[in-house]
Protein backbone atom coordinates (compact mmCIF):
# COMPACT_ATOMS: atom_id res chain seq x y z
CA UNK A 1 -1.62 -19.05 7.83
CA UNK A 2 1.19 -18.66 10.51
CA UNK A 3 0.80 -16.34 13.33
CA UNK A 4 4.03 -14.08 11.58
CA UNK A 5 1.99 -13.71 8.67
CA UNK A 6 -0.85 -12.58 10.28
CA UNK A 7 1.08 -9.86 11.87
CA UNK A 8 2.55 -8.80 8.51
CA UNK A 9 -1.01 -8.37 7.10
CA UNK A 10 -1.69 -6.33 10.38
CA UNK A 11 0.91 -3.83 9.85
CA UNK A 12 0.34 -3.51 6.28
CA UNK A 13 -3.40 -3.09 6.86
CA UNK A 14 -2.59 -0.52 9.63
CA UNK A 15 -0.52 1.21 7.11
CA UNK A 16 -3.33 1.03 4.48
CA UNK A 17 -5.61 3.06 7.08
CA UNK A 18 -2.95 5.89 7.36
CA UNK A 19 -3.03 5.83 3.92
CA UNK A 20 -6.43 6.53 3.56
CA UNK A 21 -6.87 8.87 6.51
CA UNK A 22 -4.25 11.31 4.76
CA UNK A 23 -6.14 10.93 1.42
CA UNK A 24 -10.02 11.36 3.26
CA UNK A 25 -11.81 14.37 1.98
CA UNK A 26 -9.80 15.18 -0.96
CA UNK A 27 -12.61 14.45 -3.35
CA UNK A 28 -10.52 15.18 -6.65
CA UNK A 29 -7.46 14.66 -8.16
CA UNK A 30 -6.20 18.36 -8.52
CA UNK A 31 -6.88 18.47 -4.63
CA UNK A 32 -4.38 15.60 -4.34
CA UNK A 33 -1.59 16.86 -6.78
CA UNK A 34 -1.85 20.30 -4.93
CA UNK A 35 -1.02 19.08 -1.72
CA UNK A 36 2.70 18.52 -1.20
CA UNK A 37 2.35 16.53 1.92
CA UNK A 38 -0.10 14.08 1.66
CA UNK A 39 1.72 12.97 -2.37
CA UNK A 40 4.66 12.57 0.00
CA UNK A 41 3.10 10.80 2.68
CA UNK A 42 1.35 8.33 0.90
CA UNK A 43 4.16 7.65 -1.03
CA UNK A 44 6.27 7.01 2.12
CA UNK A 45 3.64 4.56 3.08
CA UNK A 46 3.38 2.54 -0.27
CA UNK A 47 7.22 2.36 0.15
CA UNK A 48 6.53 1.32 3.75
CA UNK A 49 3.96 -1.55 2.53
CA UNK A 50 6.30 -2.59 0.25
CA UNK A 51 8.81 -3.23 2.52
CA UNK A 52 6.93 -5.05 4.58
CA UNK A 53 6.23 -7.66 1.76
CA UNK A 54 9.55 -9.13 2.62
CA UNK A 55 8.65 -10.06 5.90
CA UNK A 56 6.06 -12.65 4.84
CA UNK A 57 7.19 -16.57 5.38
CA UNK A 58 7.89 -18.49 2.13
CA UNK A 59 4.85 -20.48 2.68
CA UNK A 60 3.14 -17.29 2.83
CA UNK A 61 4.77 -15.85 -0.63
CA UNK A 62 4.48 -19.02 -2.79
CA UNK A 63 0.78 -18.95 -2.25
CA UNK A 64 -0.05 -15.44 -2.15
CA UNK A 65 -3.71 -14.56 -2.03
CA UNK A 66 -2.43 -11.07 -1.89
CA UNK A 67 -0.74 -9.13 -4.76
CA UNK A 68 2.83 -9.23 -3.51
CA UNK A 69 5.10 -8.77 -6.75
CA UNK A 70 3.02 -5.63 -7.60
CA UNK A 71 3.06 -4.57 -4.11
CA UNK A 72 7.48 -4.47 -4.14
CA UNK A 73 7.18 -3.47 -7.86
CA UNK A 74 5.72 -0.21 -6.07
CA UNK A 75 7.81 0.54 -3.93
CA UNK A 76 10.64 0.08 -5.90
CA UNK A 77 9.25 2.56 -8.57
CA UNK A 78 8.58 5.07 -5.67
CA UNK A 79 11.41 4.56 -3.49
CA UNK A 80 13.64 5.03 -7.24
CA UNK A 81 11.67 7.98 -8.82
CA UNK A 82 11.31 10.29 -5.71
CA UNK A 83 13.62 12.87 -7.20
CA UNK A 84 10.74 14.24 -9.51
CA UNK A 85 9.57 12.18 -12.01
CA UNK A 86 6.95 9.85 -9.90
CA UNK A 87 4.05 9.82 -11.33
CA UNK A 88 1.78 11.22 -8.99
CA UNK A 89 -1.81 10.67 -11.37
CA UNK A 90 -1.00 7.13 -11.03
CA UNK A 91 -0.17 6.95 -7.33
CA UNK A 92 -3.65 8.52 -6.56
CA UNK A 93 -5.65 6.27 -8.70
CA UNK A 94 -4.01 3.51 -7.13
CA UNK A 95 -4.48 4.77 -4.12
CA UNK A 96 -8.10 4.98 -5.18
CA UNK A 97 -9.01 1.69 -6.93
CA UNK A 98 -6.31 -0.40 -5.43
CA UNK A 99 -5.66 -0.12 -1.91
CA UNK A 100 -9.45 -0.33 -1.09
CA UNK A 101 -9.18 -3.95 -3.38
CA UNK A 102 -6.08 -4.66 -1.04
CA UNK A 103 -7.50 -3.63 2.28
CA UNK A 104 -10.84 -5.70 1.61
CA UNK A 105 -8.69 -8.91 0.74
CA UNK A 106 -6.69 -8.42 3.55
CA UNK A 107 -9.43 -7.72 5.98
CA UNK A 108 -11.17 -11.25 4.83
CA UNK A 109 -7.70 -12.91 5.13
CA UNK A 110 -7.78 -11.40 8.46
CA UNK A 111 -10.85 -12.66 9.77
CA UNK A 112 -10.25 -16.45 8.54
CA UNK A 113 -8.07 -16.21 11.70
């Protein structure tokens, strides 16, 4: 992996750990949904990870081991439904089940290095 892409994957996993301190201790849903700032927060930061899926070489996006289309896919459906109609159920569970899945990936693709 080039040194570029191993900067990328820094960023994004630094922005994964924001991500997760603004979400720490909110041990339900309903304390999620009820809290303005941290829906809007993390859903700056998924745009923010998104964004930064652009930046990868196209060595780096051809092959992957991270899931990249999904990852833009996000942020596009954030960055597009932010007037309202985001769904915020699906944000948290994602932010549940599927950043951890990214941050562990990213972490092993970070110490092959």
């Amino acid at each position: 992996m080039k040194k570029h892409d191993t900067l990328v994957l820094e960023k994004i996993l630094e922005r994964i750990n924001s991500l997760q301190e603004f979400t720490v201790g909110m041990g339900s849903i309903d304390d999620f949904l009820s809290d303005e700032k941290t829906k809007n927060a993390s859903a700056m930061v998924l745009i923010r990870i998104g964004e930064l899926t652009r930046h990868f070489t196209p060595e780096f996006q051809n092959n992957a081991p991270i899931p990249l289309s999904k990852m833009k896919a996000l942020r596009n459906e954030i960055a597009h439904k932010y007037d309202g109609s985001l769904d915020f159920v699906s944000l948290w569970n994602t932010i549940q089940k599927s950043i951890p899945e990214l941050k562990s990936k990213i972490a092993e693709l970070l110490a092959r290095q």
